[in-house]
Protein backbone atom coordinates (compact mmCIF):
# COMPACT_ATOMS: atom_id res chain seq x y z
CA UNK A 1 31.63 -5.76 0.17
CA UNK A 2 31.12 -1.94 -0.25
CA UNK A 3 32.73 -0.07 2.92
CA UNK A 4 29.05 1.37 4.02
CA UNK A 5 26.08 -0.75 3.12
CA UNK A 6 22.42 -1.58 4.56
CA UNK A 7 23.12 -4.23 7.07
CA UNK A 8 20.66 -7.28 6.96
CA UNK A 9 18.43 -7.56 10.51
CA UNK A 10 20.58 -9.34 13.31
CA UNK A 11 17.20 -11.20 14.24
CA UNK A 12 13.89 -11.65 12.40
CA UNK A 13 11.98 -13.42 15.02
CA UNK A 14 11.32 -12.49 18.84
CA UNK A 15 9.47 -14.86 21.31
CA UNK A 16 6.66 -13.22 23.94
CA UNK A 17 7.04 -16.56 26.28
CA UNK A 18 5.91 -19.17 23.61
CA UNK A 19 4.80 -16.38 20.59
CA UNK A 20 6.82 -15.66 17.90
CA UNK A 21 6.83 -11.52 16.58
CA UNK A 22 7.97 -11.59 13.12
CA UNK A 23 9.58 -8.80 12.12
CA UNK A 24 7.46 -8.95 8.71
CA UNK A 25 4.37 -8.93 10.72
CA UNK A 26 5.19 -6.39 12.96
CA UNK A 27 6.12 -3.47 10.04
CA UNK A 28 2.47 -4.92 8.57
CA UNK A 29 1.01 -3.59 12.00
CA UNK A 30 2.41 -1.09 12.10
CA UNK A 31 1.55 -0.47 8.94
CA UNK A 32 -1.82 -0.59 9.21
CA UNK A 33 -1.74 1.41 12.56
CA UNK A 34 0.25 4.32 11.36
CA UNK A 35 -2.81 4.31 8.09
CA UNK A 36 -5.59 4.35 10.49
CA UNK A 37 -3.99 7.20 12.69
CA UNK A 38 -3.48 9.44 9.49
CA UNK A 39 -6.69 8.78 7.79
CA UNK A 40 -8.65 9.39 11.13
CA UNK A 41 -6.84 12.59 11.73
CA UNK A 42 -7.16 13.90 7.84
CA UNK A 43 -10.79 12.86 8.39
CA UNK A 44 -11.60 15.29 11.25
CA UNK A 45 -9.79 17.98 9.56
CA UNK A 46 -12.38 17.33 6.82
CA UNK A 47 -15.20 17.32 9.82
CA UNK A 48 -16.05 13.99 10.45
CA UNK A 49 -16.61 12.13 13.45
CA UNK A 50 -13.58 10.59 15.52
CA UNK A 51 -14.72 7.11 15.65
CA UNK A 52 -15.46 6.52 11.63
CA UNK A 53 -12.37 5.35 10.23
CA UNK A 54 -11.77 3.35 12.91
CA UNK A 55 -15.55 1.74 12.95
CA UNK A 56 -14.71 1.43 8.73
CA UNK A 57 -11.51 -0.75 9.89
CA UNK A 58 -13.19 -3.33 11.66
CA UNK A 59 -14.46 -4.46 7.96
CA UNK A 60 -11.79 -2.74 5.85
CA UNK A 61 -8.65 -4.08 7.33
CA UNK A 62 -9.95 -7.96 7.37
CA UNK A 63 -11.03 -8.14 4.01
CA UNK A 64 -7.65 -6.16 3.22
CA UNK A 65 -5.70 -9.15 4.34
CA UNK A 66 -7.50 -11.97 2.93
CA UNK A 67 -7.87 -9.78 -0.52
CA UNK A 68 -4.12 -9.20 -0.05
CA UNK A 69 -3.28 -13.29 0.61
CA UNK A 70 -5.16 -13.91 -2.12
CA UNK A 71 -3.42 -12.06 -4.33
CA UNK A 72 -0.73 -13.20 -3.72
CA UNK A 73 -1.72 -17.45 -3.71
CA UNK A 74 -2.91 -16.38 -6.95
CA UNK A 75 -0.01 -14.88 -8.53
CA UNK A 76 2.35 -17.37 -6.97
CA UNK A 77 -0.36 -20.49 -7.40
CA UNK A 78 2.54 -23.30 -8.86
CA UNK A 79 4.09 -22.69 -5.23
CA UNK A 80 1.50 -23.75 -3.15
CA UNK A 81 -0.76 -26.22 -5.66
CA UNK A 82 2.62 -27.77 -8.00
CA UNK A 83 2.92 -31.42 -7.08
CA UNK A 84 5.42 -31.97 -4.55
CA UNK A 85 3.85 -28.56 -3.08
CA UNK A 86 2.20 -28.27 0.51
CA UNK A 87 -0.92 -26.43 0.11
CA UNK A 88 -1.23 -25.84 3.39
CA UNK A 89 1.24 -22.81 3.07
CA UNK A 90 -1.80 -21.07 1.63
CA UNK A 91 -2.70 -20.41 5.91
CA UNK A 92 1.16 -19.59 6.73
CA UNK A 93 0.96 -15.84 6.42
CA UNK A 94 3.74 -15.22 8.59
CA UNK A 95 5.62 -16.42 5.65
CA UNK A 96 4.88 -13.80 3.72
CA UNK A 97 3.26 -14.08 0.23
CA UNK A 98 0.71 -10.82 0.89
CA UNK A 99 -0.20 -8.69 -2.67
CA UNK A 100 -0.96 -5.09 -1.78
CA UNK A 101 -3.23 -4.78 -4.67
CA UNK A 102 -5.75 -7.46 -3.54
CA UNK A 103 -5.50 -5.95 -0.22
CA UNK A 104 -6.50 -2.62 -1.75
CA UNK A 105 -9.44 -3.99 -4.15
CA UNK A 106 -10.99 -5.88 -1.46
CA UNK A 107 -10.81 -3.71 1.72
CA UNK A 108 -11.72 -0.16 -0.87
CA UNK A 109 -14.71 -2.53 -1.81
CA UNK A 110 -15.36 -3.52 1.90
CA UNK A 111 -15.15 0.18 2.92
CA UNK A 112 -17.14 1.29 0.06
CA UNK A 113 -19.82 -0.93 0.94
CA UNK A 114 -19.42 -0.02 4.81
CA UNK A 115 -20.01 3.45 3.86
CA UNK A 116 -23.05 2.86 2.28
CA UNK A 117 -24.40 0.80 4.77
CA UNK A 118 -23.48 3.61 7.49
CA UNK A 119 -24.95 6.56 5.31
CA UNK A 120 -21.76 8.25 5.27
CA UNK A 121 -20.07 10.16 1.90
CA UNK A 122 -17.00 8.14 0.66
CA UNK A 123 -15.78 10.84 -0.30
CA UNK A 124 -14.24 12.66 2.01
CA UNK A 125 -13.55 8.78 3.54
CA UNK A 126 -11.21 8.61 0.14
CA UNK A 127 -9.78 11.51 0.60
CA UNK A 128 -8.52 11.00 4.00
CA UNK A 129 -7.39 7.51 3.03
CA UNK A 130 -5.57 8.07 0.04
CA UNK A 131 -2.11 9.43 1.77
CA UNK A 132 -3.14 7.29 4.68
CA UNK A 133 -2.55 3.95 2.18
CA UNK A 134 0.33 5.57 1.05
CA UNK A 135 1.87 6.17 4.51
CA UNK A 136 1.54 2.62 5.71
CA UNK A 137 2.85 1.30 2.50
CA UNK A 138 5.51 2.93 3.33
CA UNK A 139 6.23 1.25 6.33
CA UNK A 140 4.62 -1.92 5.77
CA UNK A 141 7.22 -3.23 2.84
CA UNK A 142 9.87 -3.11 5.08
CA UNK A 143 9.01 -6.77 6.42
CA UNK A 144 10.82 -7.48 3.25
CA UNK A 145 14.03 -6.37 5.13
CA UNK A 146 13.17 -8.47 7.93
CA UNK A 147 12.44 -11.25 5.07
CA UNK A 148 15.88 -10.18 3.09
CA UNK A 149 13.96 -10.44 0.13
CA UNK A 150 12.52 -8.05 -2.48
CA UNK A 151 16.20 -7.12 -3.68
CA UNK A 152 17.61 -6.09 -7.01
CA UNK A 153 20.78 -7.21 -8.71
CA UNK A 154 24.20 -6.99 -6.82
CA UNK A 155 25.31 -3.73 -5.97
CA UNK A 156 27.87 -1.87 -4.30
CA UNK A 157 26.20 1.42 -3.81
CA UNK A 158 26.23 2.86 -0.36
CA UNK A 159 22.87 2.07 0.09
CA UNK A 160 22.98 -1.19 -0.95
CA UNK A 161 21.55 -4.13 1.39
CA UNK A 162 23.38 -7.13 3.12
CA UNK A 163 21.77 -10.67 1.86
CA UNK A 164 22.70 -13.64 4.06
CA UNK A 165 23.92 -16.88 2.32
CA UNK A 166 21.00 -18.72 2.88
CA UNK A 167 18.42 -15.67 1.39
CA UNK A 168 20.43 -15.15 -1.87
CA UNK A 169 18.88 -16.63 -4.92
CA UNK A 170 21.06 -19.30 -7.12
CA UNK A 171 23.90 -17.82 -9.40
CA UNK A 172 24.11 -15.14 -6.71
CA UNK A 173 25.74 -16.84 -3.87
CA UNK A 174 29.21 -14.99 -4.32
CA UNK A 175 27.46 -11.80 -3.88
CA UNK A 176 26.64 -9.68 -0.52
CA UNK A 177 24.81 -6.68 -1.45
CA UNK A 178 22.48 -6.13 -3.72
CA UNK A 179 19.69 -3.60 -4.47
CA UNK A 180 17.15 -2.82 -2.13
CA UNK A 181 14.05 -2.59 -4.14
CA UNK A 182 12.24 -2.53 -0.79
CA UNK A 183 13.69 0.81 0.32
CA UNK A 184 13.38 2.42 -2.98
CA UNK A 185 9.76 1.19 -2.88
CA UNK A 186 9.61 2.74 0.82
CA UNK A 187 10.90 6.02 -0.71
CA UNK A 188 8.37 6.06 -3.48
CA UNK A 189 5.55 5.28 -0.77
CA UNK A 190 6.14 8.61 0.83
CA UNK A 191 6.54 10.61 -1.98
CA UNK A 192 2.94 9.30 -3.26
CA UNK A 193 1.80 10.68 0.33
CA UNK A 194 3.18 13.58 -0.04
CA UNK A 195 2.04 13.99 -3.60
CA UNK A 196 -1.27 13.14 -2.89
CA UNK A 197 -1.58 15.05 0.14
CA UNK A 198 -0.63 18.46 -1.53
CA UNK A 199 -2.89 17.76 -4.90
CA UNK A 200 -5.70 17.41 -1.94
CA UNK A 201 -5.07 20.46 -0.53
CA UNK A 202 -3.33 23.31 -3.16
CA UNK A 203 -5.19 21.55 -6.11
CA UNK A 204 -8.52 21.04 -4.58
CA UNK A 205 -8.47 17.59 -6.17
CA UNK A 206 -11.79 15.26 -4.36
CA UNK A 207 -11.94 12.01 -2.72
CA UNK A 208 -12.30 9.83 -5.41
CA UNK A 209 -9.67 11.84 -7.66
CA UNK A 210 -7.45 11.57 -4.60
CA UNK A 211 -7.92 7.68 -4.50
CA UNK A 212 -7.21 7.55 -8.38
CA UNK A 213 -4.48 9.26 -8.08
CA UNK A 214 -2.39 7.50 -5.17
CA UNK A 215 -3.57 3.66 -7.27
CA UNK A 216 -1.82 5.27 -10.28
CA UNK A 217 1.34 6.37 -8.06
CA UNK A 218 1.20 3.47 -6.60
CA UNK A 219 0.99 1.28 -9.92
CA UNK A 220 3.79 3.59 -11.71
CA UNK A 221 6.44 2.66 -8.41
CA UNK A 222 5.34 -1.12 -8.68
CA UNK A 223 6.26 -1.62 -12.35
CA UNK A 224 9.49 0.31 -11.50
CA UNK A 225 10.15 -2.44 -8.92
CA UNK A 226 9.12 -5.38 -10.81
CA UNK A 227 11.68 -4.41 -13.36
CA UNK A 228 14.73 -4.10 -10.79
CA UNK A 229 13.48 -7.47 -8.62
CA UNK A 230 15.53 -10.76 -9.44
CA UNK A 231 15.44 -14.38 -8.48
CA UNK A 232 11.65 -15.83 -6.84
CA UNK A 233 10.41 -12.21 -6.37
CA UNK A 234 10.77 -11.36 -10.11
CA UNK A 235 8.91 -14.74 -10.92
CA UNK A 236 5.55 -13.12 -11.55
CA UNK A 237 6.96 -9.81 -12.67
CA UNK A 238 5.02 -10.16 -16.37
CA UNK A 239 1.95 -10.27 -14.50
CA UNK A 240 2.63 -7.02 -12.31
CA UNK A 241 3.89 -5.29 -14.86
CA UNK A 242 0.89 -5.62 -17.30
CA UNK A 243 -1.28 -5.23 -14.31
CA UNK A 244 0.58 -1.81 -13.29
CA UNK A 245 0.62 -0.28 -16.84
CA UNK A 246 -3.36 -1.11 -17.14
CA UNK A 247 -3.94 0.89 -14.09
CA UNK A 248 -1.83 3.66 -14.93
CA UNK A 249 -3.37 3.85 -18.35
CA UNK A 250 -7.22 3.92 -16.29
CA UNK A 251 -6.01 6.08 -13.63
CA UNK A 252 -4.66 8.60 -16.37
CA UNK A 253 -8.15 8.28 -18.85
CA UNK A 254 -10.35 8.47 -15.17
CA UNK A 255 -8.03 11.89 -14.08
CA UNK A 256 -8.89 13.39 -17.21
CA UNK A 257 -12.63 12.39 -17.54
CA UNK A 258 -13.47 14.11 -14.13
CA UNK A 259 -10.48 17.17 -14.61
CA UNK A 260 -13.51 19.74 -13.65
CA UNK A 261 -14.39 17.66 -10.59
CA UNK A 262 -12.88 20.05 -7.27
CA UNK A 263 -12.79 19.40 -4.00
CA UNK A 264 -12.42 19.32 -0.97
CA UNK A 265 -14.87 17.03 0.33
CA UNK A 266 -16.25 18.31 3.15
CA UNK A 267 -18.06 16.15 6.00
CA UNK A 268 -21.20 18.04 6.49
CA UNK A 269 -23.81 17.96 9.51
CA UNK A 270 -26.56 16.03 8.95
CA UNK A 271 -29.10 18.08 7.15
CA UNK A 272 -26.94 20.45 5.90
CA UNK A 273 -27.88 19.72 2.33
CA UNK A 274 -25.78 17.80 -0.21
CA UNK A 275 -22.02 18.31 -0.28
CA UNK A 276 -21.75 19.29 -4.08
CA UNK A 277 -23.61 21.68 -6.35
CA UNK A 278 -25.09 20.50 -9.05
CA UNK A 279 -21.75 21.10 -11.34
CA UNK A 280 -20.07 18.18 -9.32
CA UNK A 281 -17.54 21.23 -8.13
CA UNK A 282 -17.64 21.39 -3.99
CA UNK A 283 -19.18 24.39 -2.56
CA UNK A 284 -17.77 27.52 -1.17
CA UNK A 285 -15.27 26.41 1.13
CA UNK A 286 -11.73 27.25 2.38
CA UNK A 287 -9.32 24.24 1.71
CA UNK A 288 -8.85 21.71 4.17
CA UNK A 289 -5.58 20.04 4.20
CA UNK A 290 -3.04 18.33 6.61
C-alpha cells in the first residue's frame, strides 16, 4: 500500500432513529441542492424571477431520477431480469444503479416542457443550468466513494483510493488501491463548470449553445472514464462509449451549425419585445456572467 492514499469511508450508512442516510444518497442531494442554488442565482443575474428554477424543479428533478434509474435498469437489464435475478432491485435505489444521462434527457425534456407551459424563454433557463448540471455532477458522483466503486485498475499513485476486501472485483483481491475514476470524474465536472461558465460570459455563447456545450464536456469525460473503469462498472462500457462519441460528434456538428448564434440571454420584462433580433444574435446588452 502506497504511503499516502485516498482512504475508503469509515461508514457508509448513518441511522436518524430507525432511517438509514446513505452516504450515496446524501452526495445525490446534495447534488441536486448545490445545482438548484447555482442555476437560481445565474438566473437572476440574467433577470429572472427568484422562484423559477425552483418552481421548474418540482417537475425537473422527479423526472431526472426516474429518467436517471432508468437508464441505468436499462444498461444493466441481465442484473435485475437474468434468471436467478430479483427484479425487485429495479425499486432499491439506495443501491445505486442511477445513469446521469437518462437523468439529463428526461428532466431537460420535463423542464423544456415546463417552460413552455409557464411562458417562460428556455433560454436563459439553459444558460443558467448548464454550469449548474455541471456543479452538482460534481458532487453528486462522489456516492461512488461512499459505494467504493467506480475505480480504475490498481494503483499506487498518491491519489489513489482504498478498496475494502469485500468491494474489490475478482482477480483483484490482493490489491488495495486502485484508481479513482470517481474523483477524476469529480475533477472533470468542475472544469466543465468552469468552462462553460466563462464561454457564457467572455464568449457570449446562448442558452442552448451553453447546454450543448456542457452535454459534449460531459460526454468527452464519460468515455474517458469508461475506458479507465474495471470489473461490474466497466460491464456496459461499449455502450457508454458509443453513446459518448455520438454525442460529442452532435454536440460538435450542432456548435458549428449555430457558430453566429450570441448571447447572453437575457430575461426580459414582460412586454419588452422579443429577446433576439431577427439575426438570432441577442440585442445590445452588456454581458451577464457569474
Amino acid at each position: 500500500m502506497p504511503a499516502a492514499f485516498l482512504p475508503s469511508p469509515a461508514r457508509s450508512v448513518w441511522y436518524a432513529g430507525p432511517v438509514p442516510l446513505r452516504g450515496s444518497a446524501l452526495c445525490l442531494v446534495l447534488g441536486v441542492l448545490a445545482a438548484l442554488w447555482l442555476a437560481g442565482r445565474r438566473y437572476r443575474a440574467l433577470g429572472g424571477g427568484p422562484a423559477v428554477i425552483l418552481d421548474l424543479a418540482t417537475l425537473a428533478v422527479p423526472a431526472g431520477l426516474v429518467g436517471a434509474r432508468l437508464y441505468g435498469v436499462l444498461t444493466r437489464y441481465p442484473d435485475y431480469f437474468a434468471a436467478g435475478r430479483d427484479w425487485t432491485g429495479v425499486l432499491r435505489i439506495w443501491d445505486g444503479g442511477l445513469g446521469l444521462p437518462g437523468g439529463l434527457i428526461a428532466g431537460g425534456a420535463a423542464a423544456w416542457w415546463w417552460c413552455r407551459r409557464a411562458g417562460i424563454s428556455p433560454g436563459p433557463v439553459a444558460a443558467a443550468v448548464a454550469p449548474a448540471l455541471a456543479a452538482g455532477h460534481a458532487i453528486e458522483v462522489w456516492g461512488n466513494w461512499f459505494g467504493q466503486s467506480m475505480y480504475g485498475l490498481p494503483s499506487s499513485l498518491p491519489w489513489a483510493v482504498e478498496i475494502a476486501p469485500e468491494h474489490r472485483f475478482t482477480g483483484y483481491e490482493s490489491f488495495a488501491t486502485f484508481q479513482p475514476v470517481f474523483l477524476y470524474e469529480s475533477v472533470w465536472a468542475l472544469l466543465a463548470c468552469a468552462l462553460v461558465s466563462y464561454a457564457i460570459r467572455w464568449m457570449l455563447l446562448s442558452g442552448d449553445r451553453a447546454l450543448a456545450l456542457y452535454a459534449g464536456l460531459y460526454a468527452a469525460g464519460a468515455f474517458g472514464a469508461e475506458l479507465l473503469l474495471i470489473g461490474d462498472s466497466a460491464r456496459p462500457s461499449r455502450v457508454h462509449q458509443v453513446a459518448a462519441a455520438v454525442v460529442v460528434a452532435a454536440v460538435a456538428g450542432y456548435l458549428h451549425l449555430t457558430r453566429s448564434r450570441k448571447g447572453p440571454d437575457l430575461v426580459l420584462p414582460a412586454g419588452a419585445g422579443p429577446a433576439r433580433g431577427g439575426d438570432g444574435a441577442a440585442e445590445a446588452a452588456p454581458a451577464v456572467g457569474e
